[in-house]
C-alpha atoms as a PDB file:
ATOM      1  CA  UNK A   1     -41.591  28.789  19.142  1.00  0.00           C
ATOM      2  CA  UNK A   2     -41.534  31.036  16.217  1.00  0.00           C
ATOM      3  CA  UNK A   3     -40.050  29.918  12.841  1.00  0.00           C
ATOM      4  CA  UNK A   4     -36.795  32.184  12.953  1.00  0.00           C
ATOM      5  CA  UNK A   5     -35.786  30.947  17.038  1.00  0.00           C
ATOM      6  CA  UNK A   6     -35.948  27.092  15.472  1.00  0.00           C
ATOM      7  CA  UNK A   7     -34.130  27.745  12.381  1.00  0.00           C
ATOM      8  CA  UNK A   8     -31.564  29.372  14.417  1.00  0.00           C
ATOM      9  CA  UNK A   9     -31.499  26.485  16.980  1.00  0.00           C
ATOM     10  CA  UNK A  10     -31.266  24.426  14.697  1.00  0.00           C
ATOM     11  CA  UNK A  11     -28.355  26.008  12.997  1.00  0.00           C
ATOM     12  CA  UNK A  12     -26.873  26.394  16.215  1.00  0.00           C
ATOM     13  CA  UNK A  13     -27.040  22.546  16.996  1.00  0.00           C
ATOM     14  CA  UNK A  14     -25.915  21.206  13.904  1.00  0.00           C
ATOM     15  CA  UNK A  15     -23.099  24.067  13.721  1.00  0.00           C
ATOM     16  CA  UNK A  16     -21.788  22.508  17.509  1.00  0.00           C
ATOM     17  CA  UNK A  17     -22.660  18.627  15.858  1.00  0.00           C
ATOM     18  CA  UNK A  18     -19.993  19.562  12.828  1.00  0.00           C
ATOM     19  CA  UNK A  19     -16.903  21.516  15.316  1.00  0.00           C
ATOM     20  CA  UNK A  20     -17.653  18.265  17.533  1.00  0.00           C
ATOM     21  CA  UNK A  21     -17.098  15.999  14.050  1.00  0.00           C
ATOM     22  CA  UNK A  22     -14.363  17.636  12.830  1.00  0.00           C
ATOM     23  CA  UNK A  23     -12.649  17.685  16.667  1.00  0.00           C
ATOM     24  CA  UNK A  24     -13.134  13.432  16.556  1.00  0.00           C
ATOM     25  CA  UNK A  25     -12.045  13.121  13.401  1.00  0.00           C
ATOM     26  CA  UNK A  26      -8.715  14.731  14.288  1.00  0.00           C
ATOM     27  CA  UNK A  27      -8.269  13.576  17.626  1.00  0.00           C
ATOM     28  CA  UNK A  28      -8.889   9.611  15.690  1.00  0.00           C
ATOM     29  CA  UNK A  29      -6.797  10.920  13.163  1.00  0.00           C
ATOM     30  CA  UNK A  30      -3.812  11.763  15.774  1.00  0.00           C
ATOM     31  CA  UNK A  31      -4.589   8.369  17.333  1.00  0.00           C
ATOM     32  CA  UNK A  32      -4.024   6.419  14.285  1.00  0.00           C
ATOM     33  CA  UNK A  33      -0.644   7.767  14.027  1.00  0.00           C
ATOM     34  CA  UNK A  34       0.318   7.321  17.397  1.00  0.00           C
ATOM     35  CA  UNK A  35      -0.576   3.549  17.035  1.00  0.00           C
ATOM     36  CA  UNK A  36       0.819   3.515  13.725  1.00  0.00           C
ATOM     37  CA  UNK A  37       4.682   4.826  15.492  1.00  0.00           C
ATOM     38  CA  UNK A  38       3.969   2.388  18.568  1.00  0.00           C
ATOM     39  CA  UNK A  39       3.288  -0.624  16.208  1.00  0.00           C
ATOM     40  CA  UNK A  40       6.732   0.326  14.164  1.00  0.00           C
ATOM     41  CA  UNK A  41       8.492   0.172  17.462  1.00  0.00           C
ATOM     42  CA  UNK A  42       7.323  -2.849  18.864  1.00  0.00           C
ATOM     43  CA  UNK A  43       7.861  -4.393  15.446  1.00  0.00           C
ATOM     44  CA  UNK A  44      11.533  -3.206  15.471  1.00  0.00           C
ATOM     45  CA  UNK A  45      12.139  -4.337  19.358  1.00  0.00           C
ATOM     46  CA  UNK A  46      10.608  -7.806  18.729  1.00  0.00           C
ATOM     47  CA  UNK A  47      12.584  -8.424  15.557  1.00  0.00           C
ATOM     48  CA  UNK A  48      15.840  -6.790  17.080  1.00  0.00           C
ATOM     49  CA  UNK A  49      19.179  -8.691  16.286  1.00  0.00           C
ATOM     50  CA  UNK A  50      20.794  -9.916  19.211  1.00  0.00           C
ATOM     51  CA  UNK A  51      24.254  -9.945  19.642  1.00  0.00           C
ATOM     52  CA  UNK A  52      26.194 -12.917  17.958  1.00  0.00           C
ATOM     53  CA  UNK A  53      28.007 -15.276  20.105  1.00  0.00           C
ATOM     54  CA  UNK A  54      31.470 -16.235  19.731  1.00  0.00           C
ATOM     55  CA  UNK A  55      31.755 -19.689  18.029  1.00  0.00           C
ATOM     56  CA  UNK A  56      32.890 -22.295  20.655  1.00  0.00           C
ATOM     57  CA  UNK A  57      37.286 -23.571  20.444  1.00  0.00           C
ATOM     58  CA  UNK A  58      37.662 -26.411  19.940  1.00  0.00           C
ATOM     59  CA  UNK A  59      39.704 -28.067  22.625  1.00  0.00           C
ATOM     60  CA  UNK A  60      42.497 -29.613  21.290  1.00  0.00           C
ATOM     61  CA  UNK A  61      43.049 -33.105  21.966  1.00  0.00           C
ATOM     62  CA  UNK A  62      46.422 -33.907  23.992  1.00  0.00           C
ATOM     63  CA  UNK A  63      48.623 -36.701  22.203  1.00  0.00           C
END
């Protein structure tokens, strides 16, 4: 295989390795944030205030 063909393979691969690179980091990137957002909302669901109760009468004692 001449000189010029590999060079230009070579080019060719490691031009396709870096687009494939750059596609993972983004797609981790968009990951990260999506866990990031679902980790804020379980947080806020599993720390959510419940309701208070009304505070039991006291029965009053008959005399």
């Amino acid at each position: 295989m001449p000189n010029d063909l590999r060079r230009q393979r070579i080019e060719s691969e490691l031009s396709l390795a870096l687009e494939c690179g750059v596609a993972t980091e983004e797609a981790l990137a968009e990951a990260a944030g999506l866990l990031s957002e679902a980790e804020t909302l379980v947080s806020q669901l599993a720390s959510e205030r419940r309701p208070r109760r009304r505070p039991k009468r006291k029965r009053r004692k008959d005399a």
